[in-house]
N, C-alpha and C. Protein backbone atom coordinates (compact mmCIF):
# COMPACT_ATOMS: atom_id res chain seq x y z
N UNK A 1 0.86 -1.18 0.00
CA UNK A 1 0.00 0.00 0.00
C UNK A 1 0.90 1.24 0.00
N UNK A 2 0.77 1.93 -0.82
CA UNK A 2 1.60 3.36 -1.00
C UNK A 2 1.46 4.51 0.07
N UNK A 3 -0.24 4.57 0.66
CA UNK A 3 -0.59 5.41 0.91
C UNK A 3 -0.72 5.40 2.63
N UNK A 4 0.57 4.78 2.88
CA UNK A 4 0.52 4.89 4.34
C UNK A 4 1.03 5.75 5.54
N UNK A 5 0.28 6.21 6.84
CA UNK A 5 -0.48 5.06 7.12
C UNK A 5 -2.24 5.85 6.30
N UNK A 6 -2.75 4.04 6.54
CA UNK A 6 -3.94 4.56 6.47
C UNK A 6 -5.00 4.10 7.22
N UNK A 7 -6.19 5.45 7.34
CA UNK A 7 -7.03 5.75 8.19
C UNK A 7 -8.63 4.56 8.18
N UNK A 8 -8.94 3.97 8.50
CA UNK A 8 -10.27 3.68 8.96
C UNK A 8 -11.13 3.62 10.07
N UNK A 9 -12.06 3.46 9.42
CA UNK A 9 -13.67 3.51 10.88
C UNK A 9 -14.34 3.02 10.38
N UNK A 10 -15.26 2.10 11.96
CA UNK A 10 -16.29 1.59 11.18
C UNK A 10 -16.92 0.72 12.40
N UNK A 11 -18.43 0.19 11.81
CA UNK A 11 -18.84 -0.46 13.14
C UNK A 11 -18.42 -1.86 13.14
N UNK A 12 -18.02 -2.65 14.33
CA UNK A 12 -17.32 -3.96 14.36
C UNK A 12 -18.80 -5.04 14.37
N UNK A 13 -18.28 -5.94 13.20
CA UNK A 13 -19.24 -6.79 13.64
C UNK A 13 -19.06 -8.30 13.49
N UNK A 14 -19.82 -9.27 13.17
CA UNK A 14 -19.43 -10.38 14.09
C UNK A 14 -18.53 -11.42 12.87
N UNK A 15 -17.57 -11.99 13.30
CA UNK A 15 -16.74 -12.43 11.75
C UNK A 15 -17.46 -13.81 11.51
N UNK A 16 -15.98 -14.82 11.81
CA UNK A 16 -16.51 -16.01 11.29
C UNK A 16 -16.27 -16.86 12.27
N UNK A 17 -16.11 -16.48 13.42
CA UNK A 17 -15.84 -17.24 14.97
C UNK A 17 -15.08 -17.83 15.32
N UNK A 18 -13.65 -17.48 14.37
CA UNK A 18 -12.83 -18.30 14.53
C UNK A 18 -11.57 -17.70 15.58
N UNK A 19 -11.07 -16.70 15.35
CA UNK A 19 -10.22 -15.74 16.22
C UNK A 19 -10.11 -16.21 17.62
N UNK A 20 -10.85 -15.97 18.45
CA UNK A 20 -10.94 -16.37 19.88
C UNK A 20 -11.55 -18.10 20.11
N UNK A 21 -12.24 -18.46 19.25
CA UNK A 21 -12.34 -19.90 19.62
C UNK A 21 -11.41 -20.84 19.22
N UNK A 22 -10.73 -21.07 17.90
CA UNK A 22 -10.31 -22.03 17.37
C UNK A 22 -8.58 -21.21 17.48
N UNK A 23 -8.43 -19.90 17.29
CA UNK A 23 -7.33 -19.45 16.95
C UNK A 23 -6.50 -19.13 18.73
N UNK A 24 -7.69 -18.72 19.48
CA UNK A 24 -7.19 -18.11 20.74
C UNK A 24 -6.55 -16.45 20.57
N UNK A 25 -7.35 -15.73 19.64
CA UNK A 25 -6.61 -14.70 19.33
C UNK A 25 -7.68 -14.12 18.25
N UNK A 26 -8.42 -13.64 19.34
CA UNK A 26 -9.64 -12.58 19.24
C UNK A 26 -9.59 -11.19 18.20
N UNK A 27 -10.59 -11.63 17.61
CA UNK A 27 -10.25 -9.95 16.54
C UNK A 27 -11.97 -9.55 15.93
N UNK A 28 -11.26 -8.19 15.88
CA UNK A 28 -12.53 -7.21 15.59
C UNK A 28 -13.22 -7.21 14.42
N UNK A 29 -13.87 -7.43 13.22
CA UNK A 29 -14.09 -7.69 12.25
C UNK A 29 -15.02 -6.18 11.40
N UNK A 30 -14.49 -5.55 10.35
CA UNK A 30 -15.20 -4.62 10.02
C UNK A 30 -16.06 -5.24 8.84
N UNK A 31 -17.35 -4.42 8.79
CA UNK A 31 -18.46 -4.63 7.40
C UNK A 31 -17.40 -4.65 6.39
N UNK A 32 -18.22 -5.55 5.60
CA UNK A 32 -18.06 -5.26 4.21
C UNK A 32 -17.73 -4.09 3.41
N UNK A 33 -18.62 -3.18 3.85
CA UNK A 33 -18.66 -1.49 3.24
C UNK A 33 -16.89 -0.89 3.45
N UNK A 34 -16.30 -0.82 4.95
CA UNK A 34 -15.37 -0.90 5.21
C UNK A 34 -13.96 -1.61 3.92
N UNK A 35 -14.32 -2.81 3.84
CA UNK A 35 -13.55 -3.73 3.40
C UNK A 35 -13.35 -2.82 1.71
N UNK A 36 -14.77 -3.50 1.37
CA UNK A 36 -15.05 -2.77 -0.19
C UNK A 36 -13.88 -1.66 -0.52
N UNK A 37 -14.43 -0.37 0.48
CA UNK A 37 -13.89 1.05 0.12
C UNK A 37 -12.25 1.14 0.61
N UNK A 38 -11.46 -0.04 0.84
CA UNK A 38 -9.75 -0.21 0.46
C UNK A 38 -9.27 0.64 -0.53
N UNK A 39 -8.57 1.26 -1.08
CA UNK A 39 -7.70 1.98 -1.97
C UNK A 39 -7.42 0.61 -2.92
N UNK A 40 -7.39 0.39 -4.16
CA UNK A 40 -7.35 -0.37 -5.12
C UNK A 40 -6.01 -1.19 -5.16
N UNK A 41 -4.67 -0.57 -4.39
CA UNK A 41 -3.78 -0.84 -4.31
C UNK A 41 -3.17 -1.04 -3.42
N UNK A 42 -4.50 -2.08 -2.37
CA UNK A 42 -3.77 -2.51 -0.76
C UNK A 42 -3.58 -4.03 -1.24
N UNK A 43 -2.27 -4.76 -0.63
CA UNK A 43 -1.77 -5.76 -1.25
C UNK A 43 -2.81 -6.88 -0.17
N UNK A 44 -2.88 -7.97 0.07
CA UNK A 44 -3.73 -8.47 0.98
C UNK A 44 -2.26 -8.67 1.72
N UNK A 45 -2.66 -9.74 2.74
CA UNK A 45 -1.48 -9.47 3.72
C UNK A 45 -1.81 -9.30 5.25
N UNK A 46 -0.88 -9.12 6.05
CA UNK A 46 -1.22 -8.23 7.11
C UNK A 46 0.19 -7.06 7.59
N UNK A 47 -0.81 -6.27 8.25
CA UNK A 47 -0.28 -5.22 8.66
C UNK A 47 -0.11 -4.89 9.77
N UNK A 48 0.02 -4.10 10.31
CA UNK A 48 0.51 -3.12 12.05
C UNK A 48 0.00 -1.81 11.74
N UNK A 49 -0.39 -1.44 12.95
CA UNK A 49 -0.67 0.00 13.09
C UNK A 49 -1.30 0.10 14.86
N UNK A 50 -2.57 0.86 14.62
CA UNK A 50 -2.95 0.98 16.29
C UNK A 50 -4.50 1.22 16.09
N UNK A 51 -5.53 0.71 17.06
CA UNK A 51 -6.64 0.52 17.20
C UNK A 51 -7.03 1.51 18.51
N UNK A 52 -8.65 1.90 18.30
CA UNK A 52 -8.83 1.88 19.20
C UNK A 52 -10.73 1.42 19.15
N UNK A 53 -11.11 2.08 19.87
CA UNK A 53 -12.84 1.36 20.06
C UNK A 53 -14.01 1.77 20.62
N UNK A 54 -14.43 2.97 20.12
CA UNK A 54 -15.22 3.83 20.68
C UNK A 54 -14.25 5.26 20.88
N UNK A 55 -14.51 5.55 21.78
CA UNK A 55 -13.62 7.25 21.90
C UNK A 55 -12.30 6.32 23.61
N UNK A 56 -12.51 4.83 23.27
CA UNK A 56 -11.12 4.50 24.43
C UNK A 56 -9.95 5.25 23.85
N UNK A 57 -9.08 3.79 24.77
CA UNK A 57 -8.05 4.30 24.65
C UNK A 57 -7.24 3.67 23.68
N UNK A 58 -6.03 3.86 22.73
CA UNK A 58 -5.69 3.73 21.82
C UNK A 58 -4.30 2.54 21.77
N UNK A 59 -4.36 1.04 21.42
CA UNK A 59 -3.32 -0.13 21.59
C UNK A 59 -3.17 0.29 20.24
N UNK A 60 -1.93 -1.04 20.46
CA UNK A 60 -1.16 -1.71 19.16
C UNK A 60 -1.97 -2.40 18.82
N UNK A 61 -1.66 -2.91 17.54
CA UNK A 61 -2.90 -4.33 17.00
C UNK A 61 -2.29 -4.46 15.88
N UNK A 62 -2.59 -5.89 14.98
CA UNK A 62 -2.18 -6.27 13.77
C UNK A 62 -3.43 -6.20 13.00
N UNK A 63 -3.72 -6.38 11.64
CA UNK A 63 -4.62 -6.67 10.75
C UNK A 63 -4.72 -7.68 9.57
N UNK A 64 -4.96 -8.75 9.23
CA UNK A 64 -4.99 -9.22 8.80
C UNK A 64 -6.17 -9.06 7.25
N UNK A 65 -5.73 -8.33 6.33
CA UNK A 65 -6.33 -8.10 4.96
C UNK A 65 -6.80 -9.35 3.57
N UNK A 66 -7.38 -9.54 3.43
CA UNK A 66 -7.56 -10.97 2.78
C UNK A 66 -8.22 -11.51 2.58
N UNK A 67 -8.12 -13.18 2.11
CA UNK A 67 -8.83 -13.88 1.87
C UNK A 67 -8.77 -15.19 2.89
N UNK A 68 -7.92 -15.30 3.32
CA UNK A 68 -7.41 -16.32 4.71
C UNK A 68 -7.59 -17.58 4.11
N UNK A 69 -6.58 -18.01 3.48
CA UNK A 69 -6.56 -18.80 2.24
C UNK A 69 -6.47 -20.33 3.62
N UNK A 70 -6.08 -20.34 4.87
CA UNK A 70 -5.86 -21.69 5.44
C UNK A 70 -7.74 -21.71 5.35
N UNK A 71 -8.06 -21.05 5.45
CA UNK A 71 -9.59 -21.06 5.68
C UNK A 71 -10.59 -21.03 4.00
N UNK A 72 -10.12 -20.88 3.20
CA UNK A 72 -10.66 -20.46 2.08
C UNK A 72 -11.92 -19.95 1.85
N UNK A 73 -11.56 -18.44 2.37
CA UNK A 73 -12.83 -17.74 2.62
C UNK A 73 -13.15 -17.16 1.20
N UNK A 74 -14.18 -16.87 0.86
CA UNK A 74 -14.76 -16.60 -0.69
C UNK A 74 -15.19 -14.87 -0.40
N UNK A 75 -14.66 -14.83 0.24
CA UNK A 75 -14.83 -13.27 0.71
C UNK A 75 -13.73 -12.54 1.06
N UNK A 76 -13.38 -11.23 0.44
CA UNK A 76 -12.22 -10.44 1.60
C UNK A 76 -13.01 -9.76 2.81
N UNK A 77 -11.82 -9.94 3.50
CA UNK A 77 -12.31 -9.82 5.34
C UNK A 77 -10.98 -8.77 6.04
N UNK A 78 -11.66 -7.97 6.78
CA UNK A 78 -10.37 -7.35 7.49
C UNK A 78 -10.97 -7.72 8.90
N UNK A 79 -9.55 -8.55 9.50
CA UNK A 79 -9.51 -8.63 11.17
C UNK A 79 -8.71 -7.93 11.69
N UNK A 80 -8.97 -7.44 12.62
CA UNK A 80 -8.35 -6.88 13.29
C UNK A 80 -7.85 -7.47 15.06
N UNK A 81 -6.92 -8.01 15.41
CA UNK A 81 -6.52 -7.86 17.18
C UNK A 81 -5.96 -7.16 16.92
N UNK A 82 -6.59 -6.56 18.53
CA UNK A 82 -6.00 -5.39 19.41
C UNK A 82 -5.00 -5.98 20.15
N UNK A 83 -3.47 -5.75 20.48
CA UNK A 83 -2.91 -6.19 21.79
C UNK A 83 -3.25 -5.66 23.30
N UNK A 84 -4.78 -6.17 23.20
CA UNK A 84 -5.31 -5.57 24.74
C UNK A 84 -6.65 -6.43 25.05
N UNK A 85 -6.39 -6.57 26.24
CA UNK A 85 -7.77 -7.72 26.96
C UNK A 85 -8.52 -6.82 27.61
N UNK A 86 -10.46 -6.68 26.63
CA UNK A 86 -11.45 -6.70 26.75
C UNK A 86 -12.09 -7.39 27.45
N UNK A 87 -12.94 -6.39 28.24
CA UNK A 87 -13.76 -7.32 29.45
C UNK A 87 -14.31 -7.90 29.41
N UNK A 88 -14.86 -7.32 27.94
CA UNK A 88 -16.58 -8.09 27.17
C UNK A 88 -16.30 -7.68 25.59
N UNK A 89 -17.47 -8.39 24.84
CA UNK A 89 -17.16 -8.49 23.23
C UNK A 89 -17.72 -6.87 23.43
N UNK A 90 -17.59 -6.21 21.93
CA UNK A 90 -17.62 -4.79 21.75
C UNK A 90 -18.70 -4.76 20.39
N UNK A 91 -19.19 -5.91 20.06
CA UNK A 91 -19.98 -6.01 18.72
C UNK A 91 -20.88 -4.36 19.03
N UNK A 92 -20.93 -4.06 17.64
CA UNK A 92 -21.65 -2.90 17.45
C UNK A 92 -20.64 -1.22 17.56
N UNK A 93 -19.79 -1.40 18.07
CA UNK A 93 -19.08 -0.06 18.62
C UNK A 93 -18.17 -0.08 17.15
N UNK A 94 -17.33 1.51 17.19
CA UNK A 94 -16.80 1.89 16.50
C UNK A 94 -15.43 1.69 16.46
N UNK A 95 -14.93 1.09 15.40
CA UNK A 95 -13.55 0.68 15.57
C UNK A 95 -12.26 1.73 14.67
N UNK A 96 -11.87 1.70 15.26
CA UNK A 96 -11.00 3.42 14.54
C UNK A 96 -9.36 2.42 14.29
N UNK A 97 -8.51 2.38 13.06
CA UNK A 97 -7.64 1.83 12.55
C UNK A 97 -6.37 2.73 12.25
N UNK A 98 -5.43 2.50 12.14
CA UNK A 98 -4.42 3.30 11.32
C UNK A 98 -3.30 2.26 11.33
N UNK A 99 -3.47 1.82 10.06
CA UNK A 99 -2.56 0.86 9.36
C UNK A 99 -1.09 1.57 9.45
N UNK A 100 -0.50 1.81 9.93
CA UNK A 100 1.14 2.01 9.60
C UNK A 100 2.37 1.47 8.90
N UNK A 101 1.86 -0.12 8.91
CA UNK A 101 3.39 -0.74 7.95
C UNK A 101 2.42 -2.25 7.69
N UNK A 102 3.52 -2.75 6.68
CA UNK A 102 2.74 -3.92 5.90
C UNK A 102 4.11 -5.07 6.88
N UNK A 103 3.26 -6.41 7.56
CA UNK A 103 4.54 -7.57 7.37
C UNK A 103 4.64 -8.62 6.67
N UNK A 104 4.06 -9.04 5.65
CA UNK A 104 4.40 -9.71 4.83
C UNK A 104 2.86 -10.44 4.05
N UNK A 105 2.93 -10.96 3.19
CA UNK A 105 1.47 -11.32 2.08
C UNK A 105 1.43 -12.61 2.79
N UNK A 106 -0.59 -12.65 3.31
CA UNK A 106 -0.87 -13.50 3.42
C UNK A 106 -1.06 -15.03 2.40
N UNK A 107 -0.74 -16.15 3.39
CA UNK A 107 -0.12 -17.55 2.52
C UNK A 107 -0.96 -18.35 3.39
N UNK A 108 -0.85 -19.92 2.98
CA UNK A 108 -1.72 -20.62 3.05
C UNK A 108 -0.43 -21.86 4.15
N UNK A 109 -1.29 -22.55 5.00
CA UNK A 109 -0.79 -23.03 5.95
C UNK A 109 -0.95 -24.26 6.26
N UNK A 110 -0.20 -25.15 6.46
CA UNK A 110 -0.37 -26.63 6.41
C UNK A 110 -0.97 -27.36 7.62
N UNK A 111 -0.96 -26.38 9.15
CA UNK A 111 -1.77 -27.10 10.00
C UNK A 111 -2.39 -25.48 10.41
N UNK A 112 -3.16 -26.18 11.58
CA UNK A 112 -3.79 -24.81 12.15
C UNK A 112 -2.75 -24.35 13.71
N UNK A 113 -1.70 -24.86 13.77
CA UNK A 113 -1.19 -24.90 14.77
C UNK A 113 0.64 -23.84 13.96
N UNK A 114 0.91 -23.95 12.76
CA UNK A 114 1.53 -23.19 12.12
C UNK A 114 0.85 -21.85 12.07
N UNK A 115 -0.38 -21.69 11.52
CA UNK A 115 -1.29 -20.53 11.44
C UNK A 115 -1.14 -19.62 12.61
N UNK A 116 -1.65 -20.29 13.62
CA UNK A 116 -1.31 -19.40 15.18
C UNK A 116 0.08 -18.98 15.43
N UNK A 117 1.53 -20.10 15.02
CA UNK A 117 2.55 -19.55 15.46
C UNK A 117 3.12 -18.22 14.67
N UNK A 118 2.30 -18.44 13.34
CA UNK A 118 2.49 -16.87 12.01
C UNK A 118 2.25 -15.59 12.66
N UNK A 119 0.60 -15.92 13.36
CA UNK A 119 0.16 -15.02 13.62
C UNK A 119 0.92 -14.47 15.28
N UNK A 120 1.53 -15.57 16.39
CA UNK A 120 2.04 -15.06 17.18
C UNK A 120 3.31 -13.93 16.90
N UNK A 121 4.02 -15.05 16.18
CA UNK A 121 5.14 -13.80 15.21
C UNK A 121 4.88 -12.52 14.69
N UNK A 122 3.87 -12.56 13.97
CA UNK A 122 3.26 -10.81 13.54
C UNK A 122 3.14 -10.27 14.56
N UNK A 123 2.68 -10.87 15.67
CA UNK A 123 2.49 -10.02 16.79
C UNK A 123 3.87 -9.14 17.15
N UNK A 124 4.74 -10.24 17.79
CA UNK A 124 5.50 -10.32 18.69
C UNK A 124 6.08 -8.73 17.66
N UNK A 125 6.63 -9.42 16.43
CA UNK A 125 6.98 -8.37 15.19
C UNK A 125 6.57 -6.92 14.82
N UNK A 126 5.17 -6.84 15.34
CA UNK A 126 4.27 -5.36 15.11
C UNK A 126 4.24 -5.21 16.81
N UNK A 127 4.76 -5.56 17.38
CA UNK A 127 5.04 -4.90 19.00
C UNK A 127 6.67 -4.05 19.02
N UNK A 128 7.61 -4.57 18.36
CA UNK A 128 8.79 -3.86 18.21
C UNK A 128 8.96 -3.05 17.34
N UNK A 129 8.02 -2.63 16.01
CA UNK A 129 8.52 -1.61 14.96
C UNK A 129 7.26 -0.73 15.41
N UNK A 130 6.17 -1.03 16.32
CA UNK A 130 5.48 0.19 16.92
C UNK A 130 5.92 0.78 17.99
N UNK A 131 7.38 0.39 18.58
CA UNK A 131 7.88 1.03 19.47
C UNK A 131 8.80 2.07 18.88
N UNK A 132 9.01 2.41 17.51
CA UNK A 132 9.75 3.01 16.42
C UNK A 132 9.67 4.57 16.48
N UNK A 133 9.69 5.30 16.53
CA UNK A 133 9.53 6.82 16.69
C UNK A 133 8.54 7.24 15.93
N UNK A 134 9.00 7.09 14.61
CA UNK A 134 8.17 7.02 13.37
C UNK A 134 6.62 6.82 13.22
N UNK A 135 6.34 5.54 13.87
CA UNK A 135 5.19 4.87 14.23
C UNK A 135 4.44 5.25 15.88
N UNK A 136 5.11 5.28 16.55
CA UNK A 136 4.60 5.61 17.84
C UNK A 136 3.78 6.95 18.08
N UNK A 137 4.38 7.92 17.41
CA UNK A 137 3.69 9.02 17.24
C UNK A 137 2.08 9.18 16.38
N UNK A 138 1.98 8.21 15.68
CA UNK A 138 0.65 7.91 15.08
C UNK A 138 -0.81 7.43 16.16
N UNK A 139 -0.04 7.32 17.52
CA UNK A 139 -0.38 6.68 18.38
C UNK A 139 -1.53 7.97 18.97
N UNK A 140 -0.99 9.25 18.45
CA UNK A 140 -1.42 10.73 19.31
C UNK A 140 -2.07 11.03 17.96
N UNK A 141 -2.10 10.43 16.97
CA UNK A 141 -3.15 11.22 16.17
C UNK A 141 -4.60 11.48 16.24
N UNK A 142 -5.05 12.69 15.56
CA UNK A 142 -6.67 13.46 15.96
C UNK A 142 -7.15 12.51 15.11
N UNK A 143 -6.86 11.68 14.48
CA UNK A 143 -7.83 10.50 13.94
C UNK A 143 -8.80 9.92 15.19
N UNK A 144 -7.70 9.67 16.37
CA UNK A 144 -7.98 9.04 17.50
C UNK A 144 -9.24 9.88 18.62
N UNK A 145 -8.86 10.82 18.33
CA UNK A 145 -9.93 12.06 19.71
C UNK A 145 -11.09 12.19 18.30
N UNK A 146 -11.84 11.45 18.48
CA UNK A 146 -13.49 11.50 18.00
C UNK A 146 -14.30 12.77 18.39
N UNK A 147 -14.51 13.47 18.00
CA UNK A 147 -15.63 14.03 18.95
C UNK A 147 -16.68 13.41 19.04
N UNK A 148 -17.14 13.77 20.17
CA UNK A 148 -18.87 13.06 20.45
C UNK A 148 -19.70 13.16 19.46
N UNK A 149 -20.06 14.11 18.90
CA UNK A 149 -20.75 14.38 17.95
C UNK A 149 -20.47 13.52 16.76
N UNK A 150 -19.20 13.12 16.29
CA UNK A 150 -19.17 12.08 15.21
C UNK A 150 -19.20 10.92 15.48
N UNK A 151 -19.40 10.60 16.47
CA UNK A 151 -20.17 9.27 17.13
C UNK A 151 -20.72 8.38 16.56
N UNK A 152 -20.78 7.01 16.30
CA UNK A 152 -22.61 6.80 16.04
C UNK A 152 -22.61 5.93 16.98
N UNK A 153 -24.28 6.05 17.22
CA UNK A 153 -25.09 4.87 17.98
C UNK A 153 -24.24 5.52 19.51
N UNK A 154 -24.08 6.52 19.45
CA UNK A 154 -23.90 7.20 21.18
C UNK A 154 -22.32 6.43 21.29
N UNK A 155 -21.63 5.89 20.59
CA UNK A 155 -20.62 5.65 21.11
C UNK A 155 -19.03 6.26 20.86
């Protein structure tokens, strides 16, 4: 993607149940509409940047852009984990994004137990280049301070 970082919003809603049950590694799932309106020239893949969820407060998180080929989903899907433990699910609230860097094009995986250790690695990986100067400061962007008024659904 050329045009980074880049900005999204949107309301979270419910994916394909796999993240926190089968994966152990919970993620936010945006509409379709979201997905659709990508810039023509986002590679699939996943990425790093920082989340937040309503007018909170603002983590690290990875994203996963794609088709999730171990899964062969017939759909592109953006997930999102946050690196932060939620008390309760957040379905319905507003999920605010800023993609900052790409780590590598999503690939297809021979068990489901490789899949998780990929995805622990992205982690571990988008926890040290968001400690970067560069990136950290994206952390204070007015993307992040919502006003109330641009809210929806009061949140």
């Amino acid at each position: 993607m050329r045009h980074l970082p880049y900005f999204c919003r949107g309301q979270v809603v419910r994916g394909f149940g796999r993240g926190s049950k089968q994966l152990g590694i919970p993620t936010a799932n945006f509409p379709e509409q979201v997905v659709d309106s990508l810039p023509a020239d986002v590679s699939t893949g996943i990425y790093y940047g920082w989340a937040s969820v309503g007018s909170g407060d603002v983590h690290k998180m990875v994203v996963s852009i794609g088709w999730n080929p171990y899964y062969k989903n017939t759909k592109k899907s953006m997930e999102t984990h946050i690196m932060h433990t939620f008390e309760e699910d957040f379905y319905g609230e507003i999920l605010n994004v800023a993609i900052v860097g790409y780590l590598r094009p999503e690939k297809n995986f021979d068990s489901l137990e490789s899949l998780i250790s990929a995805i622990q690695g992205d982690i571990e990986e988008a926890k040290k280049r968001l400690d970067l100067p560069e990136h950290l400061k994206l952390k204070e962007d007015n993307f992040f301070r919502v006003p109330k008024s641009k809210m929806m659904n009061g949140h």
